[in-house]
Protein backbone atom coordinates (compact mmCIF):
# COMPACT_ATOMS: atom_id res chain seq x y z
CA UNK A 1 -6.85 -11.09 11.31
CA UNK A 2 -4.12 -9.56 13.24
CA UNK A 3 -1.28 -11.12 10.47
CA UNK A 4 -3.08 -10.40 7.79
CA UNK A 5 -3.41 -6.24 8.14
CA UNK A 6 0.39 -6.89 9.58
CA UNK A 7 0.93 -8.38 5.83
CA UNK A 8 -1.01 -5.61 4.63
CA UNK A 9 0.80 -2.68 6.11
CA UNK A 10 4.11 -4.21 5.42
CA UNK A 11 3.36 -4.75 1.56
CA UNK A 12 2.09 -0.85 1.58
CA UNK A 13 4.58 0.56 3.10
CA UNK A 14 7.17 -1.65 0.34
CA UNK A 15 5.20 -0.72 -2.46
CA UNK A 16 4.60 2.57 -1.68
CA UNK A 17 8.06 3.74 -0.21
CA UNK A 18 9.82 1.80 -3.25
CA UNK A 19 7.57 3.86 -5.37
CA UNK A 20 8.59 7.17 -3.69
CA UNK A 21 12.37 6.34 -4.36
CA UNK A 22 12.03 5.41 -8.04
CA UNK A 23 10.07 8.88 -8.21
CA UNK A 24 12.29 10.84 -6.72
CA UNK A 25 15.21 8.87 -8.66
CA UNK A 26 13.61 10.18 -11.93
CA UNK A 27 11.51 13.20 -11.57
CA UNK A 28 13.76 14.89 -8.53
CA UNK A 29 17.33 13.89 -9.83
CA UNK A 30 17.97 11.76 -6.71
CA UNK A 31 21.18 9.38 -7.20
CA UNK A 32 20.41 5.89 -9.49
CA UNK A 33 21.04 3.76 -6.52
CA UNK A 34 17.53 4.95 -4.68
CA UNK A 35 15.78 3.51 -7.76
CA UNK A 36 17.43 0.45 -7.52
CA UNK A 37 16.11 0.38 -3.55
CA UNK A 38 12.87 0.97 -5.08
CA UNK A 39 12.98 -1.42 -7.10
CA UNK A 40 13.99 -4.09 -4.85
CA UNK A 41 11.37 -2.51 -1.81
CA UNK A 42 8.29 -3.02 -5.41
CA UNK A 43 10.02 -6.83 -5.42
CA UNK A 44 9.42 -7.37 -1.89
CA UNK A 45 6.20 -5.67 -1.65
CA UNK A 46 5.13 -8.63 -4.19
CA UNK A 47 7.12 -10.81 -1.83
CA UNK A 48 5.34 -10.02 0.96
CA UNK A 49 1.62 -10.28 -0.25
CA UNK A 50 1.93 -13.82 -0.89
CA UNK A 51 2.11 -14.70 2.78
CA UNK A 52 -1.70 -13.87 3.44
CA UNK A 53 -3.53 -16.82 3.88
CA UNK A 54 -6.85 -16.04 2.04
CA UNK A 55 -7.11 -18.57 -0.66
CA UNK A 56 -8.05 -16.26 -3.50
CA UNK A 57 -5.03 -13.73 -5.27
CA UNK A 58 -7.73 -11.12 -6.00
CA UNK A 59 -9.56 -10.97 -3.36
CA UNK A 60 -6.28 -10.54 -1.36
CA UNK A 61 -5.13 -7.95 -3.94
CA UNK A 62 -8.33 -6.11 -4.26
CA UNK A 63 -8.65 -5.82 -0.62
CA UNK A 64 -5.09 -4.75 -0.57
CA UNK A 65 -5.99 -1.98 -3.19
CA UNK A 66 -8.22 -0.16 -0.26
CA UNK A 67 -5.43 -1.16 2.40
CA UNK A 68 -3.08 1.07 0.12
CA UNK A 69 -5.09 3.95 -0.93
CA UNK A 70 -5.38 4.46 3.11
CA UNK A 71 -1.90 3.98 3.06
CA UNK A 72 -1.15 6.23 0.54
CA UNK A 73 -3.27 9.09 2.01
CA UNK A 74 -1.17 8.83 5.38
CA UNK A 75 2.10 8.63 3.18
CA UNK A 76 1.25 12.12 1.41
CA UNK A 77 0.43 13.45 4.69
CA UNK A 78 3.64 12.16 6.53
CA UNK A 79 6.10 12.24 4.32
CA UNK A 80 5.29 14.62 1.32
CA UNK A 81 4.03 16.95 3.89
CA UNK A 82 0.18 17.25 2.03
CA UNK A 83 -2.08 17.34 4.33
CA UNK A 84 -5.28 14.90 3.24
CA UNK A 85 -8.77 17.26 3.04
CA UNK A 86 -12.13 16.00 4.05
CA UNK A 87 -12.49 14.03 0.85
CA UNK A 88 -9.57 12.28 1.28
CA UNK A 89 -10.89 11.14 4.60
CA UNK A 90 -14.39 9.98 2.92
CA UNK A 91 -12.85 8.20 -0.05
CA UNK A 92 -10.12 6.23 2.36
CA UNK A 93 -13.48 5.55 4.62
CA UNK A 94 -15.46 4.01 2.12
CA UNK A 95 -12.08 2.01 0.65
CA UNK A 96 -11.69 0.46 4.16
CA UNK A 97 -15.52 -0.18 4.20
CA UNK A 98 -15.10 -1.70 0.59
CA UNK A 99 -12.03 -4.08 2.29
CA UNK A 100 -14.07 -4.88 5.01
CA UNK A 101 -16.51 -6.44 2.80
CA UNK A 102 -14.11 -8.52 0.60
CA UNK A 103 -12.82 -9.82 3.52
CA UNK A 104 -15.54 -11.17 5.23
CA UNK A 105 -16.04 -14.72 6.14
CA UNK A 106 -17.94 -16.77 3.60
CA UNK A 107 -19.92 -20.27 3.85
């Protein structure tokens, strides 16, 4: 479980930052070459998901769609300097509670 939320934090933090630098490439003026690191960070971040091992693509991705929102939360916070408010932190909770679930063990 340990590789997979490894996989999952390294596919966030590729989707998300190569997000960030194609938005600040277009909507803050920032040079073209950060949008093409953005775009190659969004081509590993789809890179990178294929290496979990669950046997299903959505249930990987839909899991991973909780794994981001949490990571997008700390990403405002950290790097955009917006600090999350208290429903934030519920709606991140019940995302990881919602990953949880998808990712539990099946017969």
């Amino acid at each position: 479980m340990i590789g997979a939320i490894v996989l999952f934090l390294l596919a966030g933090i590729a989707e998300i930052g190569g997000g960030y630098l194609i938005w600040l490439w277009l909507r803050e003026g920032k040079p073209f070459y950060w949008g093409v690191l953005g775009g190659i960070a969004l081509a590993l971040y789809g890179v990178v998901a294929t290496f979990q091992s669950f046997p299903s693509f959505g249930r990987v991705y839909a899991a991973y769609g909780g794994v981001f929102i949490i990571l997008s939360i700390l990403w405002g916070w950290g790097i955009d300097k917006k600090t999350p408010d208290l429903y934030d932190w519920i709606g991140a909770a019940i995302c990881l509670a919602g990953v949880a679930v998808i990712l539990l063990p099946r017969s």
